[in-house]
N, C-alpha and C. Protein backbone atom coordinates (compact mmCIF):
# COMPACT_ATOMS: atom_id res chain seq x y z
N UNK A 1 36.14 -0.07 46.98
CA UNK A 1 36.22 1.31 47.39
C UNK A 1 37.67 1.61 47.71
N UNK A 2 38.22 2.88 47.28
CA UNK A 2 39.76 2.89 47.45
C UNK A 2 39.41 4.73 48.16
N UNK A 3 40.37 4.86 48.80
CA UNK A 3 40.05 6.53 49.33
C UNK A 3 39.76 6.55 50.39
N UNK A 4 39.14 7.48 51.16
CA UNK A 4 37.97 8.22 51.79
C UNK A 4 37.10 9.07 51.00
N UNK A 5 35.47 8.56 51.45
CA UNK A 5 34.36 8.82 51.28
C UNK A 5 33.73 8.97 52.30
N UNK A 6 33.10 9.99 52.36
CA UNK A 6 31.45 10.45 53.14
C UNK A 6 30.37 10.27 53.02
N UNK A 7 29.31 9.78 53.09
CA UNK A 7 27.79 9.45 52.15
C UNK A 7 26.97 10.07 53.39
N UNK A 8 26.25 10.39 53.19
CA UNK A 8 24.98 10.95 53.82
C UNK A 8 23.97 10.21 53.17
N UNK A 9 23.47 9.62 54.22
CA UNK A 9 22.26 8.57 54.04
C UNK A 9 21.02 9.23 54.61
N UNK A 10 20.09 10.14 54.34
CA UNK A 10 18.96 10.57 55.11
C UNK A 10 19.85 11.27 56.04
N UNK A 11 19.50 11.29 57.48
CA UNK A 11 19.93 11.69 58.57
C UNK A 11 21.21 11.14 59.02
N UNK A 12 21.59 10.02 58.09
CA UNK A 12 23.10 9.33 58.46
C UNK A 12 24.23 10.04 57.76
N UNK A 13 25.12 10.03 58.20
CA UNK A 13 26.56 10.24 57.59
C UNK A 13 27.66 9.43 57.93
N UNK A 14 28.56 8.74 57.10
CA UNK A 14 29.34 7.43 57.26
C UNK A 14 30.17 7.76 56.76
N UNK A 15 31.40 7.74 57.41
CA UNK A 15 32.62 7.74 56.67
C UNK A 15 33.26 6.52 56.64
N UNK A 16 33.76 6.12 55.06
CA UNK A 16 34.11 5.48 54.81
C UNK A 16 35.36 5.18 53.94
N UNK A 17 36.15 3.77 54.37
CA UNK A 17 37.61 3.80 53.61
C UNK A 17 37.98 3.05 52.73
N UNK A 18 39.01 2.29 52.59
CA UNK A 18 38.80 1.06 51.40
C UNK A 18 38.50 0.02 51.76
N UNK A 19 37.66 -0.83 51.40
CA UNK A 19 36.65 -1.91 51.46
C UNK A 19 35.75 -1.63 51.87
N UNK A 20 35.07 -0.48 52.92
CA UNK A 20 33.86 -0.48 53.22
C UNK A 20 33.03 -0.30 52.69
N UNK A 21 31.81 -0.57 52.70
CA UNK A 21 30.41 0.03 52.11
C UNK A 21 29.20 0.84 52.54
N UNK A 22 28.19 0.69 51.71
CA UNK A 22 26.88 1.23 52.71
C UNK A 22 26.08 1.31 51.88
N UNK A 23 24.96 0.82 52.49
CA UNK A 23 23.63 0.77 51.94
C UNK A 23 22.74 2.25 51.63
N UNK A 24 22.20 2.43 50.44
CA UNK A 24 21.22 3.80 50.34
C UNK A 24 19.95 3.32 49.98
N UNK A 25 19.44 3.15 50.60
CA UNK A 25 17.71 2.48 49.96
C UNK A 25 16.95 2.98 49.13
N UNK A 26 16.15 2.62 48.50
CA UNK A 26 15.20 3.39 47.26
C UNK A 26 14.58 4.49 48.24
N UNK A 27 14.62 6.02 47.51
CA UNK A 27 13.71 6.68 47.96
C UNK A 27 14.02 7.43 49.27
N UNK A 28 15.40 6.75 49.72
CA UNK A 28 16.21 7.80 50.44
C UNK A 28 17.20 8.82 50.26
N UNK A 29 16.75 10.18 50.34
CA UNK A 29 17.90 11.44 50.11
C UNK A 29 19.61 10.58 50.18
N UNK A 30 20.43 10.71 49.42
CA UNK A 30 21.20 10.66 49.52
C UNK A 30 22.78 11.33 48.77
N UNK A 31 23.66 11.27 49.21
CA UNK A 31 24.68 12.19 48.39
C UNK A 31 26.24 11.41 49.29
N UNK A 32 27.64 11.77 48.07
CA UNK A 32 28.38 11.52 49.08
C UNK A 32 29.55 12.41 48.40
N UNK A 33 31.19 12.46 48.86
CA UNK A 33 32.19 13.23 48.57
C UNK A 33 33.39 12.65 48.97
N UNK A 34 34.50 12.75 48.01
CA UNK A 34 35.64 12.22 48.48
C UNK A 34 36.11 13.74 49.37
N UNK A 35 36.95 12.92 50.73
CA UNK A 35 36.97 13.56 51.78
C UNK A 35 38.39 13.39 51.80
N UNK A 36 39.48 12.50 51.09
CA UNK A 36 40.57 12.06 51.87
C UNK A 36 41.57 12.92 51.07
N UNK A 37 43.38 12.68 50.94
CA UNK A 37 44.00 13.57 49.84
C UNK A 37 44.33 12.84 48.92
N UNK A 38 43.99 11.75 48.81
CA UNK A 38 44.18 11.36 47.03
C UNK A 38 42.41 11.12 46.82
N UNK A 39 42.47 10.51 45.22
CA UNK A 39 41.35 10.65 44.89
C UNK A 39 40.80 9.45 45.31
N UNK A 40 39.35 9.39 45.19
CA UNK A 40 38.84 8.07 45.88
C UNK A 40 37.79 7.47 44.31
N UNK A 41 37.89 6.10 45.10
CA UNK A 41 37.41 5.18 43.41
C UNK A 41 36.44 4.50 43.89
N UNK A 42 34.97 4.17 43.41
CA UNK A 42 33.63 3.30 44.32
C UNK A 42 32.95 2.48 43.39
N UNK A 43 32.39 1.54 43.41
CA UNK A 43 31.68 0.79 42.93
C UNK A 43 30.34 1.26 43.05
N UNK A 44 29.62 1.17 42.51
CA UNK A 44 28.37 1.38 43.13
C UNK A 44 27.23 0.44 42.47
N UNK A 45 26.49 -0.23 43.21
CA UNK A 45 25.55 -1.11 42.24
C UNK A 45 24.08 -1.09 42.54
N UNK A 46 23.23 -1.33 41.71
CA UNK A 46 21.79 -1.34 42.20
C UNK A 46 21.30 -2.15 41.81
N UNK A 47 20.37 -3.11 42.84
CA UNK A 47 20.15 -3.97 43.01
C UNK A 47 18.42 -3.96 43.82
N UNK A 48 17.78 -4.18 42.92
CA UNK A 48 17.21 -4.63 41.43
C UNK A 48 17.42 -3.23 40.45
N UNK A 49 18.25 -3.22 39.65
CA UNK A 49 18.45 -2.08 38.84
C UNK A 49 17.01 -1.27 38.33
N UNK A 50 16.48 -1.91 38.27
CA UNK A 50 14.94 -1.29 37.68
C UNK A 50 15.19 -0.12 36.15
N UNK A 51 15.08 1.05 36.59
CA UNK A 51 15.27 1.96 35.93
C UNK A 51 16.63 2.78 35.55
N UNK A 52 17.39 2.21 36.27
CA UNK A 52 18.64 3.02 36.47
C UNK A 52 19.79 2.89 35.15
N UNK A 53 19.66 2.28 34.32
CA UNK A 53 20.29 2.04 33.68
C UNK A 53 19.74 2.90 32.40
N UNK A 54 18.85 3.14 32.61
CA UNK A 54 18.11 4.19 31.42
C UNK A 54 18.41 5.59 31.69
N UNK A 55 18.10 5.85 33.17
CA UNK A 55 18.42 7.10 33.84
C UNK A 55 19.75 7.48 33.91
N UNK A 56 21.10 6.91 33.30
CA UNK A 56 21.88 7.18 33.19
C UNK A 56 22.07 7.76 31.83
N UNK A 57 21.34 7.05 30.72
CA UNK A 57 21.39 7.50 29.57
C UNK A 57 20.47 9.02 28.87
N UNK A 58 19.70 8.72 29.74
CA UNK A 58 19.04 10.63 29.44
C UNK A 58 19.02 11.45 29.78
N UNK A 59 19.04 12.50 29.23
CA UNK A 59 19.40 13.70 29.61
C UNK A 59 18.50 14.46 30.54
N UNK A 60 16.94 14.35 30.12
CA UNK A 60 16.37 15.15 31.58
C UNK A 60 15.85 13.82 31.92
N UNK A 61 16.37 13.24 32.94
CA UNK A 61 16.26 11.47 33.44
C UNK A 61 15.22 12.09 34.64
N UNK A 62 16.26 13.41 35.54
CA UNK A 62 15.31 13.00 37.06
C UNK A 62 13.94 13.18 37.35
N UNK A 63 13.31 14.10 36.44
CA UNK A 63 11.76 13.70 36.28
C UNK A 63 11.44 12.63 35.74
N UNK A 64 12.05 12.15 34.76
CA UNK A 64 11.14 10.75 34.21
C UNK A 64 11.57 9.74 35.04
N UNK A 65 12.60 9.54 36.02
CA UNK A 65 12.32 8.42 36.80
C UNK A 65 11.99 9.03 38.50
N UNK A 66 11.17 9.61 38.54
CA UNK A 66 10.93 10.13 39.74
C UNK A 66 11.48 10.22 40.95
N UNK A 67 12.91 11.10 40.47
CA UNK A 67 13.97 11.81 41.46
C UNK A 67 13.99 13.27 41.15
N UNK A 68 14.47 13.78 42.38
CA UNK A 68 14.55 15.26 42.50
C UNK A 68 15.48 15.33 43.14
N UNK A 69 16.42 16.77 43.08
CA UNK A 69 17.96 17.13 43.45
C UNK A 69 16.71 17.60 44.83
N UNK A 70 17.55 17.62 45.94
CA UNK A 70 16.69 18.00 47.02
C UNK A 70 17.95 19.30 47.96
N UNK A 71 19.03 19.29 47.11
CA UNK A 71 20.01 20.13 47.87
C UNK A 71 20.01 21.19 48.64
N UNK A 72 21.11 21.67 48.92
CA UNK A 72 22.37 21.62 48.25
C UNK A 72 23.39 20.53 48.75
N UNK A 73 24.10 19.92 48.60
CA UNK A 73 24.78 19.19 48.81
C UNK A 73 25.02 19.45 50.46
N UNK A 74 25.62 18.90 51.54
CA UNK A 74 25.93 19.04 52.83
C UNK A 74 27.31 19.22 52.76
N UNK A 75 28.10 18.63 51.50
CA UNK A 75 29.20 18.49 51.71
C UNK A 75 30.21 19.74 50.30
N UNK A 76 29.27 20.71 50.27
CA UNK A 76 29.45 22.10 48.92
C UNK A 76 30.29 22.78 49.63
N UNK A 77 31.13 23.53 49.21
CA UNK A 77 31.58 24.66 50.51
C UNK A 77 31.27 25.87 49.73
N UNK A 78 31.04 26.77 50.69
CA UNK A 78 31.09 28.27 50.22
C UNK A 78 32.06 28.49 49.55
């Protein structure tokens, strides 16, 4: 992780810098935003990938792998 990042985990929000991380569990709302003034760079991995690697490749993915945008983002501005 290089930057500042924000993630909103459910009811959590974590800010985070370079090297840190954070866990998002299956099936928890989640979202995040670079917050800092340069740009920020993340790894992100899933673990047991299951479906996710498909859901990247299609186009209407978030019904067929049973996700929904639940927004608007926390972190959108007017």
């Amino acid at each position: 992780m290089e930057g500042e990042v924000v993630f909103q985990v459910g009811e959590q929000r974590v800010h985070l810098h370079a090297g840190d991380s954070v866990l998002a569990p299956r099936r928890v709302p989640h979202t995040f935003s670079s917050v800092g003034t340069t740009p920020s760079r993340m790894i992100i991995a899933f673990c047991p990938a299951g479906k996710m690697e498909q859901y990247f490749r299609d186009a209407d993915f978030m019904a067929r792998y049973e996700m929904e945008r639940v927004g608007p983002s926390p972190f959108w501005k007017a």
